[in-house]
C-alpha atoms as a PDB file:
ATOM      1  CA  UNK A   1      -0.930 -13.617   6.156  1.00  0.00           C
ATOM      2  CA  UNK A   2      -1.441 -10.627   3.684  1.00  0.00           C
ATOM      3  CA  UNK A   3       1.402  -8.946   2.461  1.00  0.00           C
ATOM      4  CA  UNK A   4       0.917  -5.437   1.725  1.00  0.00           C
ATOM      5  CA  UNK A   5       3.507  -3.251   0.621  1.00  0.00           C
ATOM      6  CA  UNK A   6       3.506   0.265   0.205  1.00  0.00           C
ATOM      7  CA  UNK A   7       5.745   2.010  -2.518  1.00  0.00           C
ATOM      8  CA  UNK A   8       6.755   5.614  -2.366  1.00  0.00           C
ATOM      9  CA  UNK A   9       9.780   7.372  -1.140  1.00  0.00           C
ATOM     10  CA  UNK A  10       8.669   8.415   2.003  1.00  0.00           C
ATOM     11  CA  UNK A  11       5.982  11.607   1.180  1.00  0.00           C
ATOM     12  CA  UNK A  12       3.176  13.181   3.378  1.00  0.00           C
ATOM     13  CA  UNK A  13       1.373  10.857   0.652  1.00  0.00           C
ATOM     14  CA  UNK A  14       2.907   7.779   1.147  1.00  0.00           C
ATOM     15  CA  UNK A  15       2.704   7.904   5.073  1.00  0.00           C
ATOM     16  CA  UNK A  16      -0.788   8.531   4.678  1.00  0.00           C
ATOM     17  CA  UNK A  17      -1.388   5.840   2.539  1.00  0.00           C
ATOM     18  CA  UNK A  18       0.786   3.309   5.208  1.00  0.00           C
ATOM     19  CA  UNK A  19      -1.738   4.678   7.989  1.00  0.00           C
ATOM     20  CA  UNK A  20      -5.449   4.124   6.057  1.00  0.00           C
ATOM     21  CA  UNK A  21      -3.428   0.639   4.954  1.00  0.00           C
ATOM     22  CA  UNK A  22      -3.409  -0.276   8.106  1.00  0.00           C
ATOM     23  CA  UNK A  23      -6.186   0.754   9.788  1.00  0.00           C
ATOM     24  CA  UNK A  24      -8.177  -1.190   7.079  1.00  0.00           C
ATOM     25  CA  UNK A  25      -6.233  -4.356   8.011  1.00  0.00           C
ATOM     26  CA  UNK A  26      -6.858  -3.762  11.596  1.00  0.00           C
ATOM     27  CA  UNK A  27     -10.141  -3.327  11.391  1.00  0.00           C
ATOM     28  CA  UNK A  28     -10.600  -6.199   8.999  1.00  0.00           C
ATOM     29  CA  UNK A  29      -8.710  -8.101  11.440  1.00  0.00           C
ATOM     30  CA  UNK A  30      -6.574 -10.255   8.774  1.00  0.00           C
ATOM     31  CA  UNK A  31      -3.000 -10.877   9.959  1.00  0.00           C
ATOM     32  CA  UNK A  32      -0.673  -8.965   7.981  1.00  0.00           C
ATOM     33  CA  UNK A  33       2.958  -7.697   7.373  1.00  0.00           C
ATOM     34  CA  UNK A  34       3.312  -4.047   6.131  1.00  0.00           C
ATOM     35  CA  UNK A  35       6.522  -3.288   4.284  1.00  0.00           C
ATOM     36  CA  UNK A  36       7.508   0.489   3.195  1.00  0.00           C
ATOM     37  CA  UNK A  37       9.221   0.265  -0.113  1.00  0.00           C
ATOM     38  CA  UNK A  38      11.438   3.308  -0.648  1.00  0.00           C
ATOM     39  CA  UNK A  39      14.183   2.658  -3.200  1.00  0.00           C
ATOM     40  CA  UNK A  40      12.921   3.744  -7.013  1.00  0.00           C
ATOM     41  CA  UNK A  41      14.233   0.797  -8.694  1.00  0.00           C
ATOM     42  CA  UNK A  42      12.534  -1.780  -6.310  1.00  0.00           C
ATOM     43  CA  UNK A  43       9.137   0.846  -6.799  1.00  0.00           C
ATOM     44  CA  UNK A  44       9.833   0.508 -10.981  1.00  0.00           C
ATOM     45  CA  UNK A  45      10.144  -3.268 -11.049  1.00  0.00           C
ATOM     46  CA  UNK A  46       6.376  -3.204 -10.007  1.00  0.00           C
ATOM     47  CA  UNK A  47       5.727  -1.208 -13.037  1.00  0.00           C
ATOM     48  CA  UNK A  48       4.728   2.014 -10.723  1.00  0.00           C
ATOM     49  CA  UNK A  49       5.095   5.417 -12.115  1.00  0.00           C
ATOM     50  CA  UNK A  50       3.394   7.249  -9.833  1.00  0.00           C
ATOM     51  CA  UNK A  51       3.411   7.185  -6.188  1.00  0.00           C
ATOM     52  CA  UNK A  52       2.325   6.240  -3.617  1.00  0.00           C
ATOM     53  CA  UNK A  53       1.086   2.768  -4.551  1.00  0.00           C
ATOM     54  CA  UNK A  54      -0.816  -0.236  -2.697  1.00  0.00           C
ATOM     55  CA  UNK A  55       0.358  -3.497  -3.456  1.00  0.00           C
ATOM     56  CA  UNK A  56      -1.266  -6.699  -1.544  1.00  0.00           C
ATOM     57  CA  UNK A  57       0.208  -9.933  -2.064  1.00  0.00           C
ATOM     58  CA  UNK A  58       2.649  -9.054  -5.173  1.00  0.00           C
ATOM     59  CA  UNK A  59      -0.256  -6.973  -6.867  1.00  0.00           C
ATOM     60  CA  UNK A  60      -0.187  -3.650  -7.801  1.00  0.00           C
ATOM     61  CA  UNK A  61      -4.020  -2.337  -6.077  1.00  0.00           C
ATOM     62  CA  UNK A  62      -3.329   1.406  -6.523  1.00  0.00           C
ATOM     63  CA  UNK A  63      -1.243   4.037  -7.756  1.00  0.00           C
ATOM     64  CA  UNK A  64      -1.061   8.108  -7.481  1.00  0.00           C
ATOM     65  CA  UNK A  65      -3.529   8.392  -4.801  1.00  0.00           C
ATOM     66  CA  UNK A  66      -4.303   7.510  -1.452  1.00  0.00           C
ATOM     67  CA  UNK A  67      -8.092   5.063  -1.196  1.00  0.00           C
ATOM     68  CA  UNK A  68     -10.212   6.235   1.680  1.00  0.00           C
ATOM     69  CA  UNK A  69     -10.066   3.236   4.164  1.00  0.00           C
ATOM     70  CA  UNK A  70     -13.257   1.259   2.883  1.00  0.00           C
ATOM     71  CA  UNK A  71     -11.622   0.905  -0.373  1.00  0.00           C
ATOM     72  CA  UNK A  72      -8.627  -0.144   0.876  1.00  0.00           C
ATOM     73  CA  UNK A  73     -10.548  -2.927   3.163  1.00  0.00           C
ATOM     74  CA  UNK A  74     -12.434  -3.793  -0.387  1.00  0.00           C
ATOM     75  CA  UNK A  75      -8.799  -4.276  -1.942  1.00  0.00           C
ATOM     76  CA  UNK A  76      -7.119  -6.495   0.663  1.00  0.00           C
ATOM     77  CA  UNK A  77     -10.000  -8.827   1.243  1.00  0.00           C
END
């Protein structure tokens, strides 16, 4: 199961960037768990500074901008 985890505080950017995530999933059919990571010093530890931010399976994918879906299905493969 993939893991992805989206880091932000909760922006128009961030929500968007939960909804592409997981359409791409979806329509990649993998099972996965999405996880909305909020708090700044959980976001930090990943070594973000700008949000929002893709991570899949512990890795930082993306950060500061939301991928168009077809990236995002390129990233979590």
């Amino acid at each position: 199961m993939k893991k992805l985890q989206i880091l932000g505080t909760g922006c128009a950017k961030c929500k968007k960037l939960a909804e592409v995530t997981e359409h791409a999933a979806e329509s990649l059919g993998l099972p996965f768990e999405i996880e909305k990571v909020t708090e700044i010093q959980k976001i930090m530890a990943f070594g973000v500074m700008t949000t929002p931010a893709l991570v899949v399976d512990g890795v930082v994918k993306v950060s500061g901008r939301v991928p168009s879906v077809d990236e995002v299905c390129e990233l979590i493969k």
